[in-house]
PDB file of N, CA and C in Angstrom:
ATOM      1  N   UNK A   1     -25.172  23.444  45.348  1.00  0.00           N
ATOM      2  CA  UNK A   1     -25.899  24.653  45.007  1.00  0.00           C
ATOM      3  C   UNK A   1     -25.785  25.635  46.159  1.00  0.00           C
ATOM      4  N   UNK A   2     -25.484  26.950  45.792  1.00  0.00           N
ATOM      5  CA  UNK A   2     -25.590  27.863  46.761  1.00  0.00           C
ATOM      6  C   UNK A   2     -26.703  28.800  46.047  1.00  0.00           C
ATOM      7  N   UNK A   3     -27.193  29.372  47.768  1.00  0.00           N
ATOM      8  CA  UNK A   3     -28.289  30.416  47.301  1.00  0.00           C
ATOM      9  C   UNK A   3     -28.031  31.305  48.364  1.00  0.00           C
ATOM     10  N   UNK A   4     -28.039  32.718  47.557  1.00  0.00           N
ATOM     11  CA  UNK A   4     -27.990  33.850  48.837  1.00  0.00           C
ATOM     12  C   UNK A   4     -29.094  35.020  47.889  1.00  0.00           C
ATOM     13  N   UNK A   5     -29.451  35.907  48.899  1.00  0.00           N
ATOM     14  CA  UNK A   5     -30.348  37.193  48.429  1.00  0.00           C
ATOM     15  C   UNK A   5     -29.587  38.177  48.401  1.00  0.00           C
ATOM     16  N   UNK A   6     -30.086  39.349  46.827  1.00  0.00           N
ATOM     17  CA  UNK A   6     -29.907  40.042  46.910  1.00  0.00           C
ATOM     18  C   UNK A   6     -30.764  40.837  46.509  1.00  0.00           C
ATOM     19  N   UNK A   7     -30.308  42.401  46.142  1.00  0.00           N
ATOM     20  CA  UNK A   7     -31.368  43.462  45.812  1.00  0.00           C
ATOM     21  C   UNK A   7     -30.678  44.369  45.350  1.00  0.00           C
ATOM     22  N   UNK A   8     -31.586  45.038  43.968  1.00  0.00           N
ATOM     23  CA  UNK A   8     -30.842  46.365  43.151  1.00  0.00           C
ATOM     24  C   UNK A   8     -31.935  47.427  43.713  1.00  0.00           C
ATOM     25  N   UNK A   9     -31.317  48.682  43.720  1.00  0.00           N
ATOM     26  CA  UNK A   9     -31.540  50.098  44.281  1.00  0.00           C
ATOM     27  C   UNK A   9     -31.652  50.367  43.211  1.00  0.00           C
ATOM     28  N   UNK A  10     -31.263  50.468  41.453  1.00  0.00           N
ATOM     29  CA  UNK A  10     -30.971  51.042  40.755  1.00  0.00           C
ATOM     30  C   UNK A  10     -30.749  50.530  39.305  1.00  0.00           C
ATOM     31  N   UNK A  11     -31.004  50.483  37.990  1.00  0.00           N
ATOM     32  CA  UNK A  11     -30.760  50.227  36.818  1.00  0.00           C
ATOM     33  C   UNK A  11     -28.987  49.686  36.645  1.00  0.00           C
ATOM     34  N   UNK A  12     -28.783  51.155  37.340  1.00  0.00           N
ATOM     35  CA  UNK A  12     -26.987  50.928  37.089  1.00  0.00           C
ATOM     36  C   UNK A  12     -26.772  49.660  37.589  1.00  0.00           C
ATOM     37  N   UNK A  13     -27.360  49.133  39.216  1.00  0.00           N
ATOM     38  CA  UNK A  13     -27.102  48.011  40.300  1.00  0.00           C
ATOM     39  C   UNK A  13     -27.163  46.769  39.254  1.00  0.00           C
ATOM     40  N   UNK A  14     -28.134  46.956  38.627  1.00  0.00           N
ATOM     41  CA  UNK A  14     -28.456  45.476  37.841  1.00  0.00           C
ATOM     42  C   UNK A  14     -27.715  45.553  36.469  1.00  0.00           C
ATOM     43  N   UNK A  15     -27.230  46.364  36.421  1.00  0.00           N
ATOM     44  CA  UNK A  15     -26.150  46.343  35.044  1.00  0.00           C
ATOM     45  C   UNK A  15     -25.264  45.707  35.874  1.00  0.00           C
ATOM     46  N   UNK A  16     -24.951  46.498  36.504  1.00  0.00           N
ATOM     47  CA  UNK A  16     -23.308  46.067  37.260  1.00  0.00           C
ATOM     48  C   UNK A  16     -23.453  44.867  37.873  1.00  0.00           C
ATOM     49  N   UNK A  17     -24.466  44.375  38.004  1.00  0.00           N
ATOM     50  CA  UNK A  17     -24.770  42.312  38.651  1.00  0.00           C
ATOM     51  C   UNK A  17     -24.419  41.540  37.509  1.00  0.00           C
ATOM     52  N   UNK A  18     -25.189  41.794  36.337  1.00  0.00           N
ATOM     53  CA  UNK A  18     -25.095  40.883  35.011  1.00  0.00           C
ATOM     54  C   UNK A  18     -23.922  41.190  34.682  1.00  0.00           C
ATOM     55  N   UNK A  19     -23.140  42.284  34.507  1.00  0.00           N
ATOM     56  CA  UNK A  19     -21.732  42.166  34.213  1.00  0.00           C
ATOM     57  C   UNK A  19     -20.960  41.666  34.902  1.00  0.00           C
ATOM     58  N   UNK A  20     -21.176  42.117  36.163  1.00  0.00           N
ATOM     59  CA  UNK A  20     -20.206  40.669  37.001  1.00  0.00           C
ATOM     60  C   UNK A  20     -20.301  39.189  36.853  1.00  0.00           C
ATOM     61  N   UNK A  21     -21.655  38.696  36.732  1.00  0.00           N
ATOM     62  CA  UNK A  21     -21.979  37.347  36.456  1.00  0.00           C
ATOM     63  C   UNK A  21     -21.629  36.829  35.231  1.00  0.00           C
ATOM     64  N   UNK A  22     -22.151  37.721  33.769  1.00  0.00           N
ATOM     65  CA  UNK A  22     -21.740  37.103  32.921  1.00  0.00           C
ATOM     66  C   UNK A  22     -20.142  36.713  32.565  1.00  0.00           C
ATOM     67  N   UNK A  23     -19.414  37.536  32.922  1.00  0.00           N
ATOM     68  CA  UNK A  23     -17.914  36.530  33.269  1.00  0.00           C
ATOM     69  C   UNK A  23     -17.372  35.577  33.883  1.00  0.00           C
ATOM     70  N   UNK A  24     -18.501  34.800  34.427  1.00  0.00           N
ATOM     71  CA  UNK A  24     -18.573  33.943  34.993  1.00  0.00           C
ATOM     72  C   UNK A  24     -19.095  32.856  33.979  1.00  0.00           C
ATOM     73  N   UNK A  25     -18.554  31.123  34.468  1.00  0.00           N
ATOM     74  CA  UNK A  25     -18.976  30.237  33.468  1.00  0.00           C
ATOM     75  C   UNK A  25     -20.196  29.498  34.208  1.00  0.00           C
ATOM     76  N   UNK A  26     -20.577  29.815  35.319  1.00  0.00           N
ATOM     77  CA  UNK A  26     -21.730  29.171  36.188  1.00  0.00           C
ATOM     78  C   UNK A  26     -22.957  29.694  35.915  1.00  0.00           C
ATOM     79  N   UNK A  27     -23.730  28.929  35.815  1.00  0.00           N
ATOM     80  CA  UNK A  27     -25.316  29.429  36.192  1.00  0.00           C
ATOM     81  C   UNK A  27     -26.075  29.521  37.255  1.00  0.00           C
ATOM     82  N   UNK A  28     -26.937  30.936  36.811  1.00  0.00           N
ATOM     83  CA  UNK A  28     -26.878  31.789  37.902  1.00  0.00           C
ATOM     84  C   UNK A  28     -28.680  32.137  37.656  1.00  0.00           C
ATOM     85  N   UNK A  29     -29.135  31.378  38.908  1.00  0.00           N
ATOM     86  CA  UNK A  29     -30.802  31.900  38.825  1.00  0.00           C
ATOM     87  C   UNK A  29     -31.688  32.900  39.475  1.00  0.00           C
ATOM     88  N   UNK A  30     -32.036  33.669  39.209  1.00  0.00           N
ATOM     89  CA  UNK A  30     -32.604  35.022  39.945  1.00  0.00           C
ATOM     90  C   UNK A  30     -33.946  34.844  40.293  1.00  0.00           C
ATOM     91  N   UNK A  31     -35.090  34.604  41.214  1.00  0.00           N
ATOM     92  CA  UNK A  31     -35.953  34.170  41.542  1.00  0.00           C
ATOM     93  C   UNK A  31     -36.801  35.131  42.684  1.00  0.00           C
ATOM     94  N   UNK A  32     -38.282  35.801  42.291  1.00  0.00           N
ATOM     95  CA  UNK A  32     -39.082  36.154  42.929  1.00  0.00           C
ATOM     96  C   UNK A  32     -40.052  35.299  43.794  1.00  0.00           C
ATOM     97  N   UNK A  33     -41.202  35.186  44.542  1.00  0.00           N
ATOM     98  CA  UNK A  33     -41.511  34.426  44.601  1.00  0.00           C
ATOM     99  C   UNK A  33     -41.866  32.823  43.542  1.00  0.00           C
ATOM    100  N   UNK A  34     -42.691  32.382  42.804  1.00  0.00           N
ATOM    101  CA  UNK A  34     -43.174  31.239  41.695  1.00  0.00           C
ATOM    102  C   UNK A  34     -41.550  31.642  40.999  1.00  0.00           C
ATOM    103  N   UNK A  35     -41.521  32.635  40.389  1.00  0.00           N
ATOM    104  CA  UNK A  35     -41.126  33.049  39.270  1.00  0.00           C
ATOM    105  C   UNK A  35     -38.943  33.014  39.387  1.00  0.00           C
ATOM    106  N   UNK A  36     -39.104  32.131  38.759  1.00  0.00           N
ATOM    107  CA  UNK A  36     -37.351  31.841  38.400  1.00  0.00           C
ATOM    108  C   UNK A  36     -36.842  32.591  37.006  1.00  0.00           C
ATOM    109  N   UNK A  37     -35.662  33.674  36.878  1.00  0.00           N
ATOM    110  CA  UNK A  37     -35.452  33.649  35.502  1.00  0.00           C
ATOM    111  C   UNK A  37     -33.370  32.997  35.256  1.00  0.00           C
ATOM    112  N   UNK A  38     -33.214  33.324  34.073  1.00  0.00           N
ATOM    113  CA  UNK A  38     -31.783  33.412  33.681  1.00  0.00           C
ATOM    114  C   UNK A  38     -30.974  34.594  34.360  1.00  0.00           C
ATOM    115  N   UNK A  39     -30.338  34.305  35.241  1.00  0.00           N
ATOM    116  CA  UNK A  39     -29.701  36.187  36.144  1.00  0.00           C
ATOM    117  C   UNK A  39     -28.933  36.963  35.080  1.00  0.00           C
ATOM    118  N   UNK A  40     -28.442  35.798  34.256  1.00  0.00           N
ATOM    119  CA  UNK A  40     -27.555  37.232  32.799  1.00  0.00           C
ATOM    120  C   UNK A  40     -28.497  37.399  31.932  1.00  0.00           C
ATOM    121  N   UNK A  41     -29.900  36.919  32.258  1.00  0.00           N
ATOM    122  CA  UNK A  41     -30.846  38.096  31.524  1.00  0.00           C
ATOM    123  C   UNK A  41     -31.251  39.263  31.679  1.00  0.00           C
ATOM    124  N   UNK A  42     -30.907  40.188  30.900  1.00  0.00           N
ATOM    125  CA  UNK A  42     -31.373  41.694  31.835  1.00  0.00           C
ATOM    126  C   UNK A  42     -32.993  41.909  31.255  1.00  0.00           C
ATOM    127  N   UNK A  43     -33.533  41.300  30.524  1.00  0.00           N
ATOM    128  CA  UNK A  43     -35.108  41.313  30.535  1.00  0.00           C
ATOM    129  C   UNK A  43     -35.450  40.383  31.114  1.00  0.00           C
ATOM    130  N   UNK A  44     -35.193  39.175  31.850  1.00  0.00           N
ATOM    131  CA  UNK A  44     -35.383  38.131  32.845  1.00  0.00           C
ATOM    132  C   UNK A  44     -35.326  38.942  34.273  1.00  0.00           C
ATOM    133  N   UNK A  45     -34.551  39.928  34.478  1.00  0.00           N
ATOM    134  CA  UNK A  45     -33.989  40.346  36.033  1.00  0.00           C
ATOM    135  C   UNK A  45     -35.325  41.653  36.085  1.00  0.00           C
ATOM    136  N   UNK A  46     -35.922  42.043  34.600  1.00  0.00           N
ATOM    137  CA  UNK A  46     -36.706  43.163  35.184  1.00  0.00           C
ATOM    138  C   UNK A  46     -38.057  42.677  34.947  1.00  0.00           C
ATOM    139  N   UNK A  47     -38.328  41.495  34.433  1.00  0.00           N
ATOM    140  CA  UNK A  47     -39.363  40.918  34.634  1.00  0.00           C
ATOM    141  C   UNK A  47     -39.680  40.230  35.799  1.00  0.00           C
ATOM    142  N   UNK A  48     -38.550  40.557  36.976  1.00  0.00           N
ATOM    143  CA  UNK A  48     -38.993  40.366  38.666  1.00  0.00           C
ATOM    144  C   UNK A  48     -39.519  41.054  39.055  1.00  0.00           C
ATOM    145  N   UNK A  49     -39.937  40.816  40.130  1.00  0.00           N
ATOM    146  CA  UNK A  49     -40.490  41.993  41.305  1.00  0.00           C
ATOM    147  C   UNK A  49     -40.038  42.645  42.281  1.00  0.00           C
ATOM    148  N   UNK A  50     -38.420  43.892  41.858  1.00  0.00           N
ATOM    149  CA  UNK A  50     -37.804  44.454  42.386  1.00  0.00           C
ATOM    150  C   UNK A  50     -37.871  44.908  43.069  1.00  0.00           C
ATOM    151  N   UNK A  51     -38.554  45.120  43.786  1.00  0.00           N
ATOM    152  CA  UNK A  51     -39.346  45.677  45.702  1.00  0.00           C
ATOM    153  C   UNK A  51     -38.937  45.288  46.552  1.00  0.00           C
ATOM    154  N   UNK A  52     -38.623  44.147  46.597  1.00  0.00           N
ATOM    155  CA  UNK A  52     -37.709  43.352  47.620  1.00  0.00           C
ATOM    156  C   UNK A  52     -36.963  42.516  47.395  1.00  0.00           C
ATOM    157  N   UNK A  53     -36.379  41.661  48.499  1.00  0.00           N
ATOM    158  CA  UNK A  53     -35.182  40.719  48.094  1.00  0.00           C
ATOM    159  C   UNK A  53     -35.647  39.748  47.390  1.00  0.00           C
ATOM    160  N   UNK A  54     -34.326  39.196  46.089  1.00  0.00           N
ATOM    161  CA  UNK A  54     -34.102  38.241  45.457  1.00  0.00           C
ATOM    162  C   UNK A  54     -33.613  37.006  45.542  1.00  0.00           C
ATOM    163  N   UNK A  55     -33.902  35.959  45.357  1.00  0.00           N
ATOM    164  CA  UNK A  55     -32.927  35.129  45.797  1.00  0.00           C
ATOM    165  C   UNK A  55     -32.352  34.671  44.282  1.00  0.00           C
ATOM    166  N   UNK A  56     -30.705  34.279  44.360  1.00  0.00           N
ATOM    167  CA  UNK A  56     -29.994  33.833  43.537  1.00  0.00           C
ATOM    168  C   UNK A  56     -29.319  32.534  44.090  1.00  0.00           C
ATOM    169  N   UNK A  57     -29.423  32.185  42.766  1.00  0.00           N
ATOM    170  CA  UNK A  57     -28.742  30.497  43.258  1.00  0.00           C
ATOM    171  C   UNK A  57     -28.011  30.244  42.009  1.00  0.00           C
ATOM    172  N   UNK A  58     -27.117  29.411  42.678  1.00  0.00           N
ATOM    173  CA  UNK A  58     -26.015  29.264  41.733  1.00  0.00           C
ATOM    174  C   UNK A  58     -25.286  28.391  42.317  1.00  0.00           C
ATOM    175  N   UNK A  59     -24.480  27.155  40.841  1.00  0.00           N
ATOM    176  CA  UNK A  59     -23.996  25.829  41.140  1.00  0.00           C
ATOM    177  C   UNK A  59     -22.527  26.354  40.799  1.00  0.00           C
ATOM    178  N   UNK A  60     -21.611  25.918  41.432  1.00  0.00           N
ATOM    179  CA  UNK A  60     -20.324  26.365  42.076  1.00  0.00           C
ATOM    180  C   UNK A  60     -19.591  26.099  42.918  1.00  0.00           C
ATOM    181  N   UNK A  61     -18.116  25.718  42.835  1.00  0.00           N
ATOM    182  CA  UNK A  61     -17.784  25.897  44.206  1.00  0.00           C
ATOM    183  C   UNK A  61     -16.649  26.667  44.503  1.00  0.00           C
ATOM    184  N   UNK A  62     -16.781  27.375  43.537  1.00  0.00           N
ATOM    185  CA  UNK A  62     -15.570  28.661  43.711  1.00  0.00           C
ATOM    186  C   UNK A  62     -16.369  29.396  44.336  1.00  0.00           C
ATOM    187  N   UNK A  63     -15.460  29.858  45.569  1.00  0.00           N
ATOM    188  CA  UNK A  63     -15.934  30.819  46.485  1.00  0.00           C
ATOM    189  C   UNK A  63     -15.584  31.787  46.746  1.00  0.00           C
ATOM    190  N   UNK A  64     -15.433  32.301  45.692  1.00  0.00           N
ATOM    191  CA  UNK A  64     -14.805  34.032  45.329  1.00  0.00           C
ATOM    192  C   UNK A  64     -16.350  34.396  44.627  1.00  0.00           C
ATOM    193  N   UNK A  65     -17.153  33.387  44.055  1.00  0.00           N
ATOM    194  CA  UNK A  65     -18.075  34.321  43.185  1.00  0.00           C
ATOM    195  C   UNK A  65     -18.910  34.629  44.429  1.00  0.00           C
ATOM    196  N   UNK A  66     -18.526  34.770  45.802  1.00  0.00           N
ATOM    197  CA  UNK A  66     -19.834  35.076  46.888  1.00  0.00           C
ATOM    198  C   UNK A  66     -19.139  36.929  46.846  1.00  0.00           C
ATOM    199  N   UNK A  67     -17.841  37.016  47.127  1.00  0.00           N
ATOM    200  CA  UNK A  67     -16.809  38.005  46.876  1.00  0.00           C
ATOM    201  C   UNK A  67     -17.451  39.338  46.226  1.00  0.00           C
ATOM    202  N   UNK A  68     -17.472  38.283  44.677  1.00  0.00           N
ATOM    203  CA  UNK A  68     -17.538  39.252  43.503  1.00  0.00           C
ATOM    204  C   UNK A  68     -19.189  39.515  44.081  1.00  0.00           C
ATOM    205  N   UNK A  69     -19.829  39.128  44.351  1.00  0.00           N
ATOM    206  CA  UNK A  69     -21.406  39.569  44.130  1.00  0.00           C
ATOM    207  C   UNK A  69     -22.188  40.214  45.148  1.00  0.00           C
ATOM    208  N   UNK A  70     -20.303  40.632  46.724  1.00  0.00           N
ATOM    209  CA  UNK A  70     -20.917  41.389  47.916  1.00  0.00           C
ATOM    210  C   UNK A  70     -21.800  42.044  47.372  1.00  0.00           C
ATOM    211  N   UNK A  71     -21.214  43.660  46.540  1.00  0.00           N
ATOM    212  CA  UNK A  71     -21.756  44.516  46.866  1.00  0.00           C
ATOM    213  C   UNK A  71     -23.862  44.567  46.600  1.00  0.00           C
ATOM    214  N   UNK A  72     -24.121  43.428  46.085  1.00  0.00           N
ATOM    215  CA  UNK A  72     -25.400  43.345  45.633  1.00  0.00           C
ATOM    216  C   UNK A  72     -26.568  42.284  47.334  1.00  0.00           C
ATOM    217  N   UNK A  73     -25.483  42.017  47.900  1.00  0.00           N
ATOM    218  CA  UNK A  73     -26.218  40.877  48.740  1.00  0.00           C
ATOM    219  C   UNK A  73     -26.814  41.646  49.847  1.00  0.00           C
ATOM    220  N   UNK A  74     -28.027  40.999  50.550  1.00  0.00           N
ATOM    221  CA  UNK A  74     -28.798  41.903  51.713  1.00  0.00           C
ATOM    222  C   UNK A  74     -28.846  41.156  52.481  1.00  0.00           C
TER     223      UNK A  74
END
């Protein structure tokens, strides 16, 4: 399992996360404090608490999906 944080600035930011992810065949968990959702949910990702960093975790060991998901990481 890998886990790194990230954070959206913007509606567009979190479009452009779930579209990157959902081409992906891994699962991918988006997590506020308690609260874990589905990350290719886009009513899961805004039912966080976008104020600050996220953490995502995800089982994998292709290590290009760290790559694909710079531009979102803090």
């Amino acid at each position: 399992m890998q886990q790194v944080n990230v954070r959206f600035h913007s509606m567009d930011q979190i479009r452009q996360f779930i579209s990157t992810i959902e081409k992906l065949d891994d699962n991918f968990d988006l997590g506020s404090g308690h609260r874990v959702v589905d990350a290719k949910s886009i009513l899961g990702v805004l039912a966080l608490d976008l104020s600050g960093p996220l953490r995502l975790r995800y089982h994998s060991d292709d290590l290009g999906i760290r790559e694909k998901i710079a531009p979102f990481l803090c």
